[in-house]
Protein backbone atom coordinates (compact mmCIF):
# COMPACT_ATOMS: atom_id res chain seq x y z
CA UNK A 1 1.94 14.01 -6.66
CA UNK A 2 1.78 13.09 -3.02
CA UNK A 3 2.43 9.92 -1.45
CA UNK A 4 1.73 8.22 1.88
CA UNK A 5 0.84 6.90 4.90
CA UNK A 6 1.20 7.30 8.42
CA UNK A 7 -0.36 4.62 10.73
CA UNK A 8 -3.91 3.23 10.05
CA UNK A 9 -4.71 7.02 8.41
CA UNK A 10 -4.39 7.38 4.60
CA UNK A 11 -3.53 11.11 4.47
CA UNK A 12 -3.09 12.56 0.73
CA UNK A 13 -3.69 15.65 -0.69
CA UNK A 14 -5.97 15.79 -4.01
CA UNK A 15 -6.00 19.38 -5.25
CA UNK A 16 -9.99 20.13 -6.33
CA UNK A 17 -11.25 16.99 -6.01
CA UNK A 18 -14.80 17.22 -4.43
CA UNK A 19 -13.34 19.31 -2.01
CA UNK A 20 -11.99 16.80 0.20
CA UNK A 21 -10.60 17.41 3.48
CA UNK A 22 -7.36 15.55 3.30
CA UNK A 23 -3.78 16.45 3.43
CA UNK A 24 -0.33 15.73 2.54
CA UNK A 25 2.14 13.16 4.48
CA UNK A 26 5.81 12.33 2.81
CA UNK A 27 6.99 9.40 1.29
CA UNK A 28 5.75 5.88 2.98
CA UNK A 29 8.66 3.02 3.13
CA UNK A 30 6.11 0.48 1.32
CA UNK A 31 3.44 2.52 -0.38
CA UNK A 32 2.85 5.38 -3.08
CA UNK A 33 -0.45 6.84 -3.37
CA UNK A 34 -0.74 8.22 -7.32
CA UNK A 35 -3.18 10.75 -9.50
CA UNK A 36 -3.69 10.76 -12.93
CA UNK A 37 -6.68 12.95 -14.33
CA UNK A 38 -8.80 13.08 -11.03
CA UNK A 39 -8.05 9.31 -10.25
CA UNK A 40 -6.14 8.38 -6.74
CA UNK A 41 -4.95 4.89 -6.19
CA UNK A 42 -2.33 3.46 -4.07
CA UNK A 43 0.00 0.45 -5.83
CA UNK A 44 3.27 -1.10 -3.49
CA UNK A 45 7.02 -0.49 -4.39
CA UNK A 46 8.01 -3.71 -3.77
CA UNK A 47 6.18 -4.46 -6.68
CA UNK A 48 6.94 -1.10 -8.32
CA UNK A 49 10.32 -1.93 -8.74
CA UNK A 50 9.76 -5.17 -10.70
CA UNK A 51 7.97 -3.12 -13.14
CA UNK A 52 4.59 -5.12 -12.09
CA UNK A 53 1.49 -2.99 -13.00
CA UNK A 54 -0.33 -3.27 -9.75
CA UNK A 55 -2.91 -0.99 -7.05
CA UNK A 56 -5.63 -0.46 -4.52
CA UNK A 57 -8.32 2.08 -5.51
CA UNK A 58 -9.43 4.48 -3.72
CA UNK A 59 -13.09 6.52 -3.99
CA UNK A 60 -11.82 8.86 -6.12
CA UNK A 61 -11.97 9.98 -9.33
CA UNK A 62 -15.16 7.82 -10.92
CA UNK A 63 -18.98 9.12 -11.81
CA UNK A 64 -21.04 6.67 -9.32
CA UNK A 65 -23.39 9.16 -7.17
CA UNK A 66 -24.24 8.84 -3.42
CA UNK A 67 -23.11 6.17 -1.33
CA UNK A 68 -21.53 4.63 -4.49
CA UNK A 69 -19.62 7.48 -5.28
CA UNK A 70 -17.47 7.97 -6.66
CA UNK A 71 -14.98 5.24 -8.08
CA UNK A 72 -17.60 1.93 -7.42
CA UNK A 73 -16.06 -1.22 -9.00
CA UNK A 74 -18.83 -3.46 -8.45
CA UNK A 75 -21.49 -4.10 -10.71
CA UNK A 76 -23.47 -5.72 -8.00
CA UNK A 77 -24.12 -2.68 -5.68
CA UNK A 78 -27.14 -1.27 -6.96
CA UNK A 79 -25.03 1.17 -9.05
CA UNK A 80 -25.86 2.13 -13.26
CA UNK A 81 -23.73 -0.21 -15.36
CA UNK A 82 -22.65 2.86 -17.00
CA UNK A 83 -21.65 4.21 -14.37
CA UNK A 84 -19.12 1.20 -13.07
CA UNK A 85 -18.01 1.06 -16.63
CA UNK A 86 -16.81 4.64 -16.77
CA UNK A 87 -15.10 3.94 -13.15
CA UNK A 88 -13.71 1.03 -15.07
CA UNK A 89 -12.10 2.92 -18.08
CA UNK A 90 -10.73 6.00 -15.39
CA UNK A 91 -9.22 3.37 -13.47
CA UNK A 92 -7.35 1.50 -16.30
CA UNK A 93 -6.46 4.52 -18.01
CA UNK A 94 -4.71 5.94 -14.67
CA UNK A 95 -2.63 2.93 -14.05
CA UNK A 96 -1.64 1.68 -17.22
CA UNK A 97 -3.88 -1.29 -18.37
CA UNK A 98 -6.65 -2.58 -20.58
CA UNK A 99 -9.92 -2.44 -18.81
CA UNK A 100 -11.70 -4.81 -21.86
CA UNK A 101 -8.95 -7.72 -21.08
CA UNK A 102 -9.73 -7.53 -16.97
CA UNK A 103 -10.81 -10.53 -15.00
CA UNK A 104 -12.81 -10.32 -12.05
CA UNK A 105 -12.70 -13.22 -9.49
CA UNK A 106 -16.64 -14.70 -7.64
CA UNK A 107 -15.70 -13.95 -4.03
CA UNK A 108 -17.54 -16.52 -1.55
CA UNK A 109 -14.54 -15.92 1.35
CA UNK A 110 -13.35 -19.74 0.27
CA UNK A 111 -9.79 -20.74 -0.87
CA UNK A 112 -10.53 -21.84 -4.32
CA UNK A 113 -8.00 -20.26 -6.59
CA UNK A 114 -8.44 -20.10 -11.02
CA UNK A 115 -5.79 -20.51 -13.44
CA UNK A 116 -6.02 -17.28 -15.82
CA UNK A 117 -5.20 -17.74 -19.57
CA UNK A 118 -5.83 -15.63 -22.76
CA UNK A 119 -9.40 -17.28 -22.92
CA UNK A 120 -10.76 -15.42 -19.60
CA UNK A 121 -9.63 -12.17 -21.22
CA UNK A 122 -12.77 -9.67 -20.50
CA UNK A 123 -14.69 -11.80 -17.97
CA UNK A 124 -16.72 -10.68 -15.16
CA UNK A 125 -16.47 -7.02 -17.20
CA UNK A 126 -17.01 -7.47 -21.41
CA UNK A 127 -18.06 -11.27 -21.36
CA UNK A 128 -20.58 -13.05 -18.59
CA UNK A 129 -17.95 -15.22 -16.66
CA UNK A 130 -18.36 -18.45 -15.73
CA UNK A 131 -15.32 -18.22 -13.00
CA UNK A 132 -17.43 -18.89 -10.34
CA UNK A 133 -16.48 -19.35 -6.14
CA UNK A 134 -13.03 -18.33 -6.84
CA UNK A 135 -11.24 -15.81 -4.36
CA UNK A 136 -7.75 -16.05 -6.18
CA UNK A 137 -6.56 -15.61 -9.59
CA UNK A 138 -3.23 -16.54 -11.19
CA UNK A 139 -1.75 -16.12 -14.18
CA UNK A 140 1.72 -16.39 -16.57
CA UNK A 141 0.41 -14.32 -19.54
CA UNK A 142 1.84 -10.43 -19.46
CA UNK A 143 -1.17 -7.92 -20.20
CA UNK A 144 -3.89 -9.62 -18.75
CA UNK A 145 -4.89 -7.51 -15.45
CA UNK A 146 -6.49 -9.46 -12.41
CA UNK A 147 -8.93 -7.71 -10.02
CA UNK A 148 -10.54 -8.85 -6.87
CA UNK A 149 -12.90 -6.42 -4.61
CA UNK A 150 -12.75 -5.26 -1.04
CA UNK A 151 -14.26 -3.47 1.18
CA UNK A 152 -12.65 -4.22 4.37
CA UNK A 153 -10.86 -7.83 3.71
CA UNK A 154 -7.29 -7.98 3.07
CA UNK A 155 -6.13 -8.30 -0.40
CA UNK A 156 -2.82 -10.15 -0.63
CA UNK A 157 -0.41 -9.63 -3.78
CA UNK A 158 2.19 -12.20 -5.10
CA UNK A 159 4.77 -12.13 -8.01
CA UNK A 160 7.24 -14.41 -8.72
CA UNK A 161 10.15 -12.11 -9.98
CA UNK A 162 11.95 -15.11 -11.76
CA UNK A 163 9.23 -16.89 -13.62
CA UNK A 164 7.00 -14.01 -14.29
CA UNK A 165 4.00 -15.14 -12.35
CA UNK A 166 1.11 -12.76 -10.93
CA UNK A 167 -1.86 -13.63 -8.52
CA UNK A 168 -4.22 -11.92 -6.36
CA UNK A 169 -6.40 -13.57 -3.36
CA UNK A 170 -9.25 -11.78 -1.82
CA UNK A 171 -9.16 -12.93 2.18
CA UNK A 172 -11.71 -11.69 4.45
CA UNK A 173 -11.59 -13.83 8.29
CA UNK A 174 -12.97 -16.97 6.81
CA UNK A 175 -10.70 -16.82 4.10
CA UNK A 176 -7.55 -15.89 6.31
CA UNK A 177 -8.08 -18.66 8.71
CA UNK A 178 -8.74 -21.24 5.82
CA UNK A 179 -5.21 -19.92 4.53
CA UNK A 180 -5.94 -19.03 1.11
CA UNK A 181 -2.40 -17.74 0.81
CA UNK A 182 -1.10 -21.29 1.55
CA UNK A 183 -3.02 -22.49 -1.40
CA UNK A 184 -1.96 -19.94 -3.78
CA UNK A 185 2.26 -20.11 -2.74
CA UNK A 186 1.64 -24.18 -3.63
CA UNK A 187 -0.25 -23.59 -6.70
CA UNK A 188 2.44 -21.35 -7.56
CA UNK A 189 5.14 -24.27 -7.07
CA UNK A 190 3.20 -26.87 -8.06
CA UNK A 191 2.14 -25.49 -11.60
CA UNK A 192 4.90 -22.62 -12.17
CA UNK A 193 7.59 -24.00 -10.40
CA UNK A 194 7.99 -20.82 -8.48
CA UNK A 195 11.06 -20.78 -5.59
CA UNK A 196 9.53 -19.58 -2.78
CA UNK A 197 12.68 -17.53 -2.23
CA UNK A 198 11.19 -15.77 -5.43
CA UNK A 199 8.09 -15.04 -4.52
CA UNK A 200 7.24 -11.30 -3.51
CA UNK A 201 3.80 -10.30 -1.46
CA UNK A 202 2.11 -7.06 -0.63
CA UNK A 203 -0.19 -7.21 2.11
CA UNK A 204 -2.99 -4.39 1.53
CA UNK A 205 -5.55 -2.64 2.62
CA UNK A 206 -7.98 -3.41 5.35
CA UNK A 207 -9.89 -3.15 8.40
CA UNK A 208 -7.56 -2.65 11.34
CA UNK A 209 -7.45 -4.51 14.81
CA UNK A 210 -8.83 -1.89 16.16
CA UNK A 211 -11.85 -1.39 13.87
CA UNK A 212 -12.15 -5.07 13.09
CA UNK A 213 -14.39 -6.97 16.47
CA UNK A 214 -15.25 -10.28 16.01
CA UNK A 215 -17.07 -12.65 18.39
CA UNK A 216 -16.07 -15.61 20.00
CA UNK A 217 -16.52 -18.54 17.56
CA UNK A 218 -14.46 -16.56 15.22
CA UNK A 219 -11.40 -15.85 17.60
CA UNK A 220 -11.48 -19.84 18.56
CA UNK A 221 -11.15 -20.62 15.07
CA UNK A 222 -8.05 -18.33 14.82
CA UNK A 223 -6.91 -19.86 18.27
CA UNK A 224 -7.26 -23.54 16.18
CA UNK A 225 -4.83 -22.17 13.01
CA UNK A 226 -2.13 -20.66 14.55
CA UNK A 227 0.78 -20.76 17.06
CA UNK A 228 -0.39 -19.45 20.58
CA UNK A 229 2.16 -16.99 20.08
CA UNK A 230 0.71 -15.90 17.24
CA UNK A 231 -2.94 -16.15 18.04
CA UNK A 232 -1.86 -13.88 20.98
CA UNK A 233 -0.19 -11.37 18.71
CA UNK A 234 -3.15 -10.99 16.52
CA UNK A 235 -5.97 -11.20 18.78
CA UNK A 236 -7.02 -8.89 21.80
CA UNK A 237 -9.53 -10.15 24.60
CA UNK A 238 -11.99 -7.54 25.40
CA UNK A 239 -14.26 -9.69 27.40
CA UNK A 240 -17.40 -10.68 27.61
CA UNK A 241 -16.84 -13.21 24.10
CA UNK A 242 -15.77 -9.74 22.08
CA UNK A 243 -12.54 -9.85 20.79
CA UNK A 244 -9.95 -7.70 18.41
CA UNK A 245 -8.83 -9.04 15.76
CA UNK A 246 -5.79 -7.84 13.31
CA UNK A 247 -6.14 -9.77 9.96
CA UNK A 248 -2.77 -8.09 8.57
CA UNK A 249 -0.65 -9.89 10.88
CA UNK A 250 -2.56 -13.19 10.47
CA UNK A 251 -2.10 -13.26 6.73
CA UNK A 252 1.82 -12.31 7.53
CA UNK A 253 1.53 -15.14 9.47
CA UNK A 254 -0.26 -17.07 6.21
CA UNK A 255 2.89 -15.87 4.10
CA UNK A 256 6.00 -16.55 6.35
CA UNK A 257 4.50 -20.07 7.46
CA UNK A 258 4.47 -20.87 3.88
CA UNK A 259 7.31 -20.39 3.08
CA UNK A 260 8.21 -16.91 2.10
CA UNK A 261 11.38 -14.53 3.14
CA UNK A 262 10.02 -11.67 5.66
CA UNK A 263 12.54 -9.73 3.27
CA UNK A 264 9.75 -10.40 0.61
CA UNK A 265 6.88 -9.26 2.32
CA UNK A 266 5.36 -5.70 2.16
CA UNK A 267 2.45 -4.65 4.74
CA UNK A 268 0.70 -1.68 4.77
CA UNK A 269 -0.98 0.15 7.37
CA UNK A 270 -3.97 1.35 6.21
CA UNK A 271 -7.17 0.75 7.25
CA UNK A 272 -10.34 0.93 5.18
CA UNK A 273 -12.58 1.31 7.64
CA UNK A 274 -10.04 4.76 9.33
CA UNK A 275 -10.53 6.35 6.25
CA UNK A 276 -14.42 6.07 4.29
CA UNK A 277 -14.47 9.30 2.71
CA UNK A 278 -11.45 7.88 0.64
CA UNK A 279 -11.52 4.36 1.02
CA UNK A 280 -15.12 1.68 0.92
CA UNK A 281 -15.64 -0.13 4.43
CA UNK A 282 -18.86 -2.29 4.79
CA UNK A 283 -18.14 -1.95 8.39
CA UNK A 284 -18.38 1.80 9.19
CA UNK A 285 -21.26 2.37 6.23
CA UNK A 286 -23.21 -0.62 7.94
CA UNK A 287 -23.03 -2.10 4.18
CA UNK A 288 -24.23 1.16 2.48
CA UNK A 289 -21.01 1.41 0.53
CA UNK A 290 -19.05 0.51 -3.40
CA UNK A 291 -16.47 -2.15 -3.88
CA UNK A 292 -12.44 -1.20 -4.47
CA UNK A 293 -10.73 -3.15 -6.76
CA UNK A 294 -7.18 -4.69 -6.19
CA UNK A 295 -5.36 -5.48 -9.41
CA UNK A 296 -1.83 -6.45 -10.61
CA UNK A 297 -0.70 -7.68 -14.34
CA UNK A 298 2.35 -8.65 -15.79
CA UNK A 299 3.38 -6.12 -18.42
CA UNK A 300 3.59 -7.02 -21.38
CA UNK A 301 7.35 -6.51 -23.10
């Protein structure tokens, strides 16, 4: 099948799939874009090759109708249980885990992060959960898939390739700027005794700088958290209190001022809100739109 990207465009080509206009683009340096029975999702090589079980989905391949369709994640969009349930099962089936053990994180764009053991297996999806305000998830146990839901934040992938540890944190601006990442690299050293020289990221999908305007009070919080060198890399002055602001190279910034090798960090360039006949952006359907799902798991031997 085909594989990706080029710039802030996802380009693929889906043969039959609700006729979508989209086409094919070679081989990307840090991202594959995969089909399996109708379903399209994108997972990270620098994971890949660890044998990590990982992804982005895309809007492909589920049964959700309208501006739901087709592959909605969320069962808090208005959309038929049923419905996000199938997605659920298409999903899991394509890339290669369990969709009963999933656990889903409570996003409230804060840096609270939850420990995941064999006793969370199912929540959020089989089981009510009671993992509430958490934006990351952790975990040491192999088979036990972790998902978190965008629609325009960044979702930021870690594995420690040495002690077998996976973790996902959901950062939107609030979350980015509160350095969410930061929490999870010490979590994973205080309570895995990771090396940060082991630790491996993949920075994914997400609104891009130029998509992404935010007002003043939110550029002077970025201005507060980071190096003026930075701040100036990640943050364009329009005028008149409207700025541009690119939320991939501020959680780069998160990673490598915590700790970890640049050689261990995978960004991508594509941007949810380019691409919304493959890819859910609250920003350019004004909210009328499903949730993706980022996942990873350790596999299980």
């Amino acid at each position: 099948m085909a594989y990706l990207v080029i710039s802030k465009m996802l380009l693929i080509i889906v043969e039959g799939i609700d006729n979508m206009n989209i086409k094919y683009m070679n081989e990307s340096k840090t991202t594959k874009l995969h089909q399996k029975d109708g379903v399209v999702y994108i997972s990270f090589d620098i994971l890949d090759k660890y044998g990590v079980v990982n992804g982005f989905s895309t809007r492909v391949g589920g049964v959700s109708k309208g501006h739901l369709s087709s592959m909605n994640l969320s069962f808090h969009r208005g959309d038929d249980d049923s419905n996000v349930m199938e997605n659920h099962k298409r999903l899991a089936a394509a890339a290669g885990y369990d969709y009963k053990k999933l656990v889903f994180s409570d996003q409230v764009h804060e840096t609270s992060i939850y420990r995941v053991t064999e006793k969370d297996m199912g929540k959020g999806i089989m089981v009510r959960s009671d993992i509430t305000a958490i934006d990351g998830l952790i975990t040491d146990v192999p088979g036990i898939p972790l998902m978190t839901f965008y629609a325009d934040c960044v979702p930021v992938y870690f594995y420690d390739k040495v002690k077998k540890v996976a973790a996902m944190n959901h950062s939107g601006w609030k979350g980015t700027v509160k350095n969410i990442s930061r929490h999870m690299i010490e979590m994973m050293v205080a309570e895995y005794q990771s090396a940060l020289s082991d630790i491996i990221c993949a920075i994914g999908p997400s609104i891009c700088q130029s998509c992404y305007e935010v007002s003043e009070d939110v550029a002077v919080q970025f201005m507060a958290a980071y190096r003026k060198d930075e701040y100036e890399a990640m943050i364009i002055d329009k005028g008149n209190g409207k700025y541009q602001l690119d939320l991939h190279k501020a959680n780069y910034y998160n990673l490598v001022n915590s700790g970890i090798q640049d050689c261990n960090i995978a960004i991508t360039d594509i941007c949810t809100c380019c691409n919304p006949d493959i890819l859910f952006s609250h920003r350019a359907s004004h909210g009328m739109r499903g949730n993706l799902g980022g996942f990873i798991m350790i596999p299980e031997q």
